[in-house]
Protein backbone atom coordinates (compact mmCIF):
# COMPACT_ATOMS: atom_id res chain seq x y z
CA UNK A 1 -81.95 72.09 -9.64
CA UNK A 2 -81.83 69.83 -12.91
CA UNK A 3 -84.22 68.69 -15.42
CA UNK A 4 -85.50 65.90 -13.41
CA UNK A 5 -86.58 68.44 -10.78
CA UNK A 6 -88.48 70.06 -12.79
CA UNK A 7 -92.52 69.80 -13.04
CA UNK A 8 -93.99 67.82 -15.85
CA UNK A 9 -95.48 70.82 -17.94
CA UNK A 10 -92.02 72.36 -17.74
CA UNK A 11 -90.07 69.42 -19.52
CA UNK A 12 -92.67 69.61 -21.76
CA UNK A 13 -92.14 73.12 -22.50
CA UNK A 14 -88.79 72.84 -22.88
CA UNK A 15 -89.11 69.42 -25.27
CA UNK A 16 -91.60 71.96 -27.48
CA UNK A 17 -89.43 74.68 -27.72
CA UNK A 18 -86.41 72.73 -28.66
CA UNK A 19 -88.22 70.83 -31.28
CA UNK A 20 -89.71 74.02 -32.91
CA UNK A 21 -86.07 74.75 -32.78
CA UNK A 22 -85.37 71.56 -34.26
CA UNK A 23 -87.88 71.61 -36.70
CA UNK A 24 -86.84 75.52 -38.02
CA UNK A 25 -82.94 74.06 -38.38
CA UNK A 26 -84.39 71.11 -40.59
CA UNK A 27 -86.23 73.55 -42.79
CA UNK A 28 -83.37 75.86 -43.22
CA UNK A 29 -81.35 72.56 -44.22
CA UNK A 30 -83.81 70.72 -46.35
CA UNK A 31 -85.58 73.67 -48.14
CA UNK A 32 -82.83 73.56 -50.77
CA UNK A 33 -83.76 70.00 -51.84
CA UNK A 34 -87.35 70.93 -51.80
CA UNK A 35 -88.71 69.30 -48.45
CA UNK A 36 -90.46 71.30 -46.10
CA UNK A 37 -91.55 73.65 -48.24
CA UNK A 38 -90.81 77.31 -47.09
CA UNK A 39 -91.77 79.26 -44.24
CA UNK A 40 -91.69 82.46 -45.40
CA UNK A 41 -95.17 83.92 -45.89
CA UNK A 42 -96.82 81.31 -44.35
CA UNK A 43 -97.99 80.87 -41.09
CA UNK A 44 -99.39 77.94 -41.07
CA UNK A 45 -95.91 76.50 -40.96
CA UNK A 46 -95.16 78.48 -37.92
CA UNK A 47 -98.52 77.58 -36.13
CA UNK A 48 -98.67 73.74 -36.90
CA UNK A 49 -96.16 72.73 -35.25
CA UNK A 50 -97.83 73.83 -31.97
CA UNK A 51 -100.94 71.59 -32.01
CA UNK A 52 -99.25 68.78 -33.47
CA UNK A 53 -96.03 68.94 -30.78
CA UNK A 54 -99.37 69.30 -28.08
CA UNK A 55 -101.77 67.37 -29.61
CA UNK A 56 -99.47 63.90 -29.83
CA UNK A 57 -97.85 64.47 -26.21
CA UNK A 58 -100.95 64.96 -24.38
CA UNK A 59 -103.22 61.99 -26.21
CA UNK A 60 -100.51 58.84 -25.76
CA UNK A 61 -101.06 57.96 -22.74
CA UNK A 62 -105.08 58.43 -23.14
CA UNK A 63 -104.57 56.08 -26.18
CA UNK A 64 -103.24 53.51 -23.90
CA UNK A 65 -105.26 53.90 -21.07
CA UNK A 66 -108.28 53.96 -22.88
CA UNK A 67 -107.83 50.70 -25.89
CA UNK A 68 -106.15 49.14 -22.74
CA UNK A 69 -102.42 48.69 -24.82
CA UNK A 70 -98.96 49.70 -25.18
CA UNK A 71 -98.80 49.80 -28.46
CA UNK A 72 -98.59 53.44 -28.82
CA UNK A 73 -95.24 53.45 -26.66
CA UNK A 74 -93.73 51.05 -29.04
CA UNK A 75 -90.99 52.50 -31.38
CA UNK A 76 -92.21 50.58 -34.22
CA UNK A 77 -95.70 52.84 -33.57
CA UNK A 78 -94.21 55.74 -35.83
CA UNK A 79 -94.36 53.53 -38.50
CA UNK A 80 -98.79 53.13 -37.74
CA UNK A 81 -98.65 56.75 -37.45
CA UNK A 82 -96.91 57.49 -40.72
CA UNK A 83 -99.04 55.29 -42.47
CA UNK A 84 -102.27 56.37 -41.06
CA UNK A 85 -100.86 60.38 -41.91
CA UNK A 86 -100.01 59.37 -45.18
CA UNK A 87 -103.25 58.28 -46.06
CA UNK A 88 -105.30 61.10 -44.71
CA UNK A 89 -103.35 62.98 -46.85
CA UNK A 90 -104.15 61.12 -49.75
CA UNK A 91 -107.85 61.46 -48.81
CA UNK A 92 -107.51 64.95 -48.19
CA UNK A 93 -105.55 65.93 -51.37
CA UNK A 94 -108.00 64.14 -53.17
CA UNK A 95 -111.13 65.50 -51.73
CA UNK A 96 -109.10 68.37 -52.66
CA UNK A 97 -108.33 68.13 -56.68
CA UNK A 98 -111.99 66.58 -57.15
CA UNK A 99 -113.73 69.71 -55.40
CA UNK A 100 -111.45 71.98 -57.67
CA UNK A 101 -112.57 69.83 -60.95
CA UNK A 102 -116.45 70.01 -59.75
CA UNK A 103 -116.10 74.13 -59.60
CA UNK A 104 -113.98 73.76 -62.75
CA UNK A 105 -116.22 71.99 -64.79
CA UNK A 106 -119.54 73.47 -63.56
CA UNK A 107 -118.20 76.36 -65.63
CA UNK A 108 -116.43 75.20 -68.43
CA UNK A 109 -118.93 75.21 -71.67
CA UNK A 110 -116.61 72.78 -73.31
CA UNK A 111 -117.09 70.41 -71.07
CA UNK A 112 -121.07 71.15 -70.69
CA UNK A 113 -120.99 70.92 -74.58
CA UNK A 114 -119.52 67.16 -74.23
CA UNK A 115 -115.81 67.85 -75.70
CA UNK A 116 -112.69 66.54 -74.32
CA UNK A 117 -110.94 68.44 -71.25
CA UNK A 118 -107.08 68.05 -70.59
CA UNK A 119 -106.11 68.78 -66.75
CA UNK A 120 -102.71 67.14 -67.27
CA UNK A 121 -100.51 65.19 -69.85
CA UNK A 122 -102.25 61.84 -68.34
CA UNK A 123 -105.01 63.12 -66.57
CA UNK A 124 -107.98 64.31 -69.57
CA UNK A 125 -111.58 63.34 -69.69
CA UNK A 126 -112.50 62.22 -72.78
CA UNK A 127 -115.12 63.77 -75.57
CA UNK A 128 -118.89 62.84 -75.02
CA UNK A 129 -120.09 60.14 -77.46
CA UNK A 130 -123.37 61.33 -78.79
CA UNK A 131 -126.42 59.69 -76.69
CA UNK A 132 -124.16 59.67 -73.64
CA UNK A 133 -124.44 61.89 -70.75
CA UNK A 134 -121.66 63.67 -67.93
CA UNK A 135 -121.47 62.13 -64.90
CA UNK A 136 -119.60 64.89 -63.19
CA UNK A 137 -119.31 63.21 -59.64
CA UNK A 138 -117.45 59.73 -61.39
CA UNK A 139 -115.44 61.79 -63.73
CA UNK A 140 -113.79 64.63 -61.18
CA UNK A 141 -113.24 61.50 -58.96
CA UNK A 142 -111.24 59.95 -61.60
CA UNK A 143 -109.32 63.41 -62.11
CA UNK A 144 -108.25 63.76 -58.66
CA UNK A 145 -107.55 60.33 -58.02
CA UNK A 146 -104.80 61.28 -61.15
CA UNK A 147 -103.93 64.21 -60.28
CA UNK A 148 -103.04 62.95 -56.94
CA UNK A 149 -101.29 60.28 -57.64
CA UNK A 150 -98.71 62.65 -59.97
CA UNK A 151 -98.91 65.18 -57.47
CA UNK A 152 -98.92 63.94 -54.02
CA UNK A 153 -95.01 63.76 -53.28
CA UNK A 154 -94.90 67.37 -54.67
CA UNK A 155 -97.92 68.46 -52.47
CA UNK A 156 -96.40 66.77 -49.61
CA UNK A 157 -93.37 68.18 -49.41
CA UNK A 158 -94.81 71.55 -49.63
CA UNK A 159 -97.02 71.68 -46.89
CA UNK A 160 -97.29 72.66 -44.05
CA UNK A 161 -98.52 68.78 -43.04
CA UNK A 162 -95.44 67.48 -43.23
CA UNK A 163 -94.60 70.05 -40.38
CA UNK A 164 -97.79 69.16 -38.37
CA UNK A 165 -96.68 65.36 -38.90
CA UNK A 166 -93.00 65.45 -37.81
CA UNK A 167 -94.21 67.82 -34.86
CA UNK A 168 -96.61 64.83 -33.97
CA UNK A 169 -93.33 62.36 -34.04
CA UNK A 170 -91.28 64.87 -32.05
CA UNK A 171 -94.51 65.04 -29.58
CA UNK A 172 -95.00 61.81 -29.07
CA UNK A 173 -90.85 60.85 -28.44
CA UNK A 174 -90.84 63.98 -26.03
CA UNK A 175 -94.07 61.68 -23.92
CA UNK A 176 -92.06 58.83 -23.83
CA UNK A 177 -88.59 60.04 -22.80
CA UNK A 178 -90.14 62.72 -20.03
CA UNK A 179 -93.05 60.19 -18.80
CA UNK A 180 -90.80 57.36 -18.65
């Protein structure tokens, strides 16, 4: 009996479990340059990989049936879904840094008093001019929006996203080469 014998939710088994195998062997390569963050003490790296792997295998082929294309069984389709992953991460990461600021600032009394406030060498809102009021909501906007855009590779690369994301990719290949 081979692998094409096999049922369907069996190859797909298999396809998970290798790459969560493949996955851990990229970590233990890459986490000395910095990428994939560690997975010690976290199990959210563990634990992502599971819905993501799931998540992209079992949803292609409802993609296509449903918008009526092929698209998503396109190589070139990995490319849409980096793109579309790398900006919800932006979003998020910036939702992110701007809630932070808004807690932040709601209790800093320098910053109720009108002075200046430095989050980072580029990223600083400036002193109140007298007659002028906070707007607290454009200015934490305009934080974050700095802050991630100096931070985002760095916050990428250490989360557990970046897991979730290549688990997706790994999904999504396993769909094609086991449904095709």
């Amino acid at each position: 009996m081979g692998f094409k014998d096999l049922d369907e939710w069996k190859k797909a088994l298999i396809a998970f479990v290798l790459s969560y195998a493949l996955l851990f062997a990229l970590q233990a390569l890459l986490s000395g340059f910095g990428i994939l963050g560690s997975w010690s003490n976290n199990i959210t790296f563990y634990l992502y990989p599971i819905p993501g792997f799931f998540f992209a295998y079992l949803s292609i082929d409802w993609i296509a049936e449903f918008f009526e294309t092929k698209i998503v069984k396109k190589p070139w389709f990995v490319i849409i879904f980096i793109i579309l992953a790398l900006l919800a991460w932006h979003v998020a990461l910036t939702f992110y840094f701007q809630n932070n600021i808004v807690l932040e600032l709601r209790q800093n009394q320098q910053y109720l008093n009108g002075g200046e406030i430095q989050f980072s060498a580029a990223c600083k809102i400036p002193a109140l001019q007298e007659g002028m009021t906070r707007n607290e909501t454009l200015e934490s906007f305009g934080i974050a929006h700095c802050l991630t855009a100096q931070d985002f590779v760095n916050q990428f690369k250490a989360s557990a996203y970046l897991v979730f994301i290549l688990s997706a990719i790994l999904g999504w290949a396993s769909n094609l080469l086991i449904r095709k």
